[in-house]
Every structure is written in structure tokens, then in C-alpha cells.
Protein backbone atom coordinates (compact mmCIF):
# COMPACT_ATOMS: atom_id res chain seq x y z
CA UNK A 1 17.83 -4.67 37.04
CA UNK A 2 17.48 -1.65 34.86
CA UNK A 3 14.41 -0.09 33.79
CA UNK A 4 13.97 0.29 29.85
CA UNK A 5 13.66 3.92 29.10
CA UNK A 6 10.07 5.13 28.70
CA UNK A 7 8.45 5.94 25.26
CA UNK A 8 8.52 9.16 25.08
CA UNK A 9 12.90 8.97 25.91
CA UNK A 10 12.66 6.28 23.46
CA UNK A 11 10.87 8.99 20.65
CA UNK A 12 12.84 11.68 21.53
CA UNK A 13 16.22 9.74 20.94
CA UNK A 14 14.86 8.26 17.86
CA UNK A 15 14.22 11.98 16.70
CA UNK A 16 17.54 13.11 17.38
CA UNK A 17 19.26 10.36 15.57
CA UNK A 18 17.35 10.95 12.41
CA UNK A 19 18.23 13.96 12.25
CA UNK A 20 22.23 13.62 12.74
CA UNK A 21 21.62 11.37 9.96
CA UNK A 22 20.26 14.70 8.04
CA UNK A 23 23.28 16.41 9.00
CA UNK A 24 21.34 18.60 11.82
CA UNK A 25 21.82 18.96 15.20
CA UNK A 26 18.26 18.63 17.26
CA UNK A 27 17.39 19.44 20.80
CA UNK A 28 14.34 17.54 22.18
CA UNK A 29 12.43 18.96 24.69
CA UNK A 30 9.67 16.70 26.18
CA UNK A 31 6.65 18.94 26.80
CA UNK A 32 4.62 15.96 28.64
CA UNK A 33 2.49 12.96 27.55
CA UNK A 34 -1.13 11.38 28.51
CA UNK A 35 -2.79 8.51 28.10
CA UNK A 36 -5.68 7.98 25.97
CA UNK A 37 -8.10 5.19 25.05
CA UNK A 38 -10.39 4.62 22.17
CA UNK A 39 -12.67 1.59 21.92
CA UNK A 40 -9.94 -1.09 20.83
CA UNK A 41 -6.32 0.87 21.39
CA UNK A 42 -4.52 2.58 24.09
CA UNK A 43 -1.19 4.59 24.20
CA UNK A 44 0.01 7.94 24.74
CA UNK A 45 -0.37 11.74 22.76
CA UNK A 46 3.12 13.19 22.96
CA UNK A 47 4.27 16.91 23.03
CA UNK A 48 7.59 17.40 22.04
CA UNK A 49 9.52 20.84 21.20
CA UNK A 50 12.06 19.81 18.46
CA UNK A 51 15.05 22.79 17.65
CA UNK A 52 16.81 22.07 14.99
CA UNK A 53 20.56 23.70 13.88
CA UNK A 54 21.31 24.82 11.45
CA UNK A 55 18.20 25.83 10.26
CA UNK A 56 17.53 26.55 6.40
CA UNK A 57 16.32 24.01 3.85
CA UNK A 58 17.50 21.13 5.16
CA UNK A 59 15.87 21.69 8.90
CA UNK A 60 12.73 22.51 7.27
CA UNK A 61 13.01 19.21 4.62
CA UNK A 62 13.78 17.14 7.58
CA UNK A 63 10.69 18.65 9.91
CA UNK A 64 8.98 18.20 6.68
CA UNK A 65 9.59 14.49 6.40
CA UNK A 66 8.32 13.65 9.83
CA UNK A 67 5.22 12.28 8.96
CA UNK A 68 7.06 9.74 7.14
CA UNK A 69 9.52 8.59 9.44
CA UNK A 70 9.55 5.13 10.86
CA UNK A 71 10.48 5.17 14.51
CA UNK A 72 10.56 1.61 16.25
CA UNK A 73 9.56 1.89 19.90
CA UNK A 74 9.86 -1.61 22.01
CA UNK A 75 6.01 -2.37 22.88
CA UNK A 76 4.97 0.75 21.09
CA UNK A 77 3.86 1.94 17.43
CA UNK A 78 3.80 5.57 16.47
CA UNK A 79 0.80 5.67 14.88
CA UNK A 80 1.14 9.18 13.71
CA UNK A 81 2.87 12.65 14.35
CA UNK A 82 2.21 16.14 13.49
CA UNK A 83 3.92 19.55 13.23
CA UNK A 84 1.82 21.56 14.96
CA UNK A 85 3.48 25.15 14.83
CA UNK A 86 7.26 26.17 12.91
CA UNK A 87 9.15 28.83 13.04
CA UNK A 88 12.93 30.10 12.87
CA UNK A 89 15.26 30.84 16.39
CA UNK A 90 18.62 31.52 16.57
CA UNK A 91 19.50 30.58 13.97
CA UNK A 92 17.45 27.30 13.76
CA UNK A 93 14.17 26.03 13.29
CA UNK A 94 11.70 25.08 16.28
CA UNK A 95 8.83 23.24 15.53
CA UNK A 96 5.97 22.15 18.29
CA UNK A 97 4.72 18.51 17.49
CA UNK A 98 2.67 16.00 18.90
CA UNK A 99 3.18 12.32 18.33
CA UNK A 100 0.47 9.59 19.01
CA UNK A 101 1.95 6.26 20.30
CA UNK A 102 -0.30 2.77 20.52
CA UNK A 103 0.52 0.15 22.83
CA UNK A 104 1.31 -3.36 21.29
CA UNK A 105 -0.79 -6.58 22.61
């Protein structure tokens, strides 16, 4: 039997698929996850490297509209996700984020 890919796979291709959608091309690079608790929830904080081609106004609209994006994850909920640093490469635009996941009941 296979394994279901884990969450932060699951983000990642999610990620990249919005964006063909936007007419970009992104590269995901997973930077690592941990676990985390608070008093009623537990999940994972994501870092994710996200290069995105072409770059221009419609990279930056897209990285822009991240915030907003609904994502379904099996078992999961991103609760929330955050551009952390942006800049321009090559020709693209690279942006550092870090997504918060919660595990379902």
C-alpha cells in the first residue's frame, strides 16, 4: 500500500498548481517543517522557498495573493501563510514564506 504524500509535498504541489493557473512557472523548495502545539491545536510551521518565472507584475500579484489562497490538504488546514522576504533572481521573483498547517480531529 502506498503512503499519501506528506503535508508539506501536499503544500508545495498545491503552490505550484496555482500558480500555472497564473500563467507562472514556480519552483518549490522545501526548507523544513516542525511541529508545534498550542493549548487546543497541533500541526506544523512550514518554510518554503517559492521562485517564480517570469517575474514582473504578475509573479509579484500572485505572491501577493497568497494569503488568500485556499489550499485543501487531506487531514490538514492551512491556517495561515506569510511572505516573509521578496526579491527578484534571474529573471524571477523568490520569495521566503512560512505556512502554518493544523491537524484535523
Amino acid at each position: 500500500m502506498m503512503r499519501r504524500p506528506d503535508t508539506a509535498t501536499l503544500l508545495a504541489r498545491a503552490l505550484a498548481a496555482s500558480a500555472t493557473l497564473h500563467g507562472l512557472n514556480v519552483a518549490v523548495e522545501e526548507r523544513g517543517a516542525r511541529r508545534w502545539h498550542s493549548a487546543t491545536f497541533s500541526g506544523q510551521k512550514h518554510a518554503l522557498t517559492l521562485t517564480a518565472l517570469p517575474g514582473g507584475t504578475d509573479a509579484k500579484a500572485w505572491l501577493a495573493g497568497l494569503c488568500k489562497m485556499d489550499v485543501r490538504l487531506p487531514g490538514e488546514l492551512l491556517a495561515g501563510i506569510s511572505i516573509i522576504e521578496e526579491g527578484e533572481c534571474a529573471g524571477g521573483c523568490r520569495a521566503e514564506v512560512e505556512a502554518l498547517t493544523v491537524e484535523l480531529a
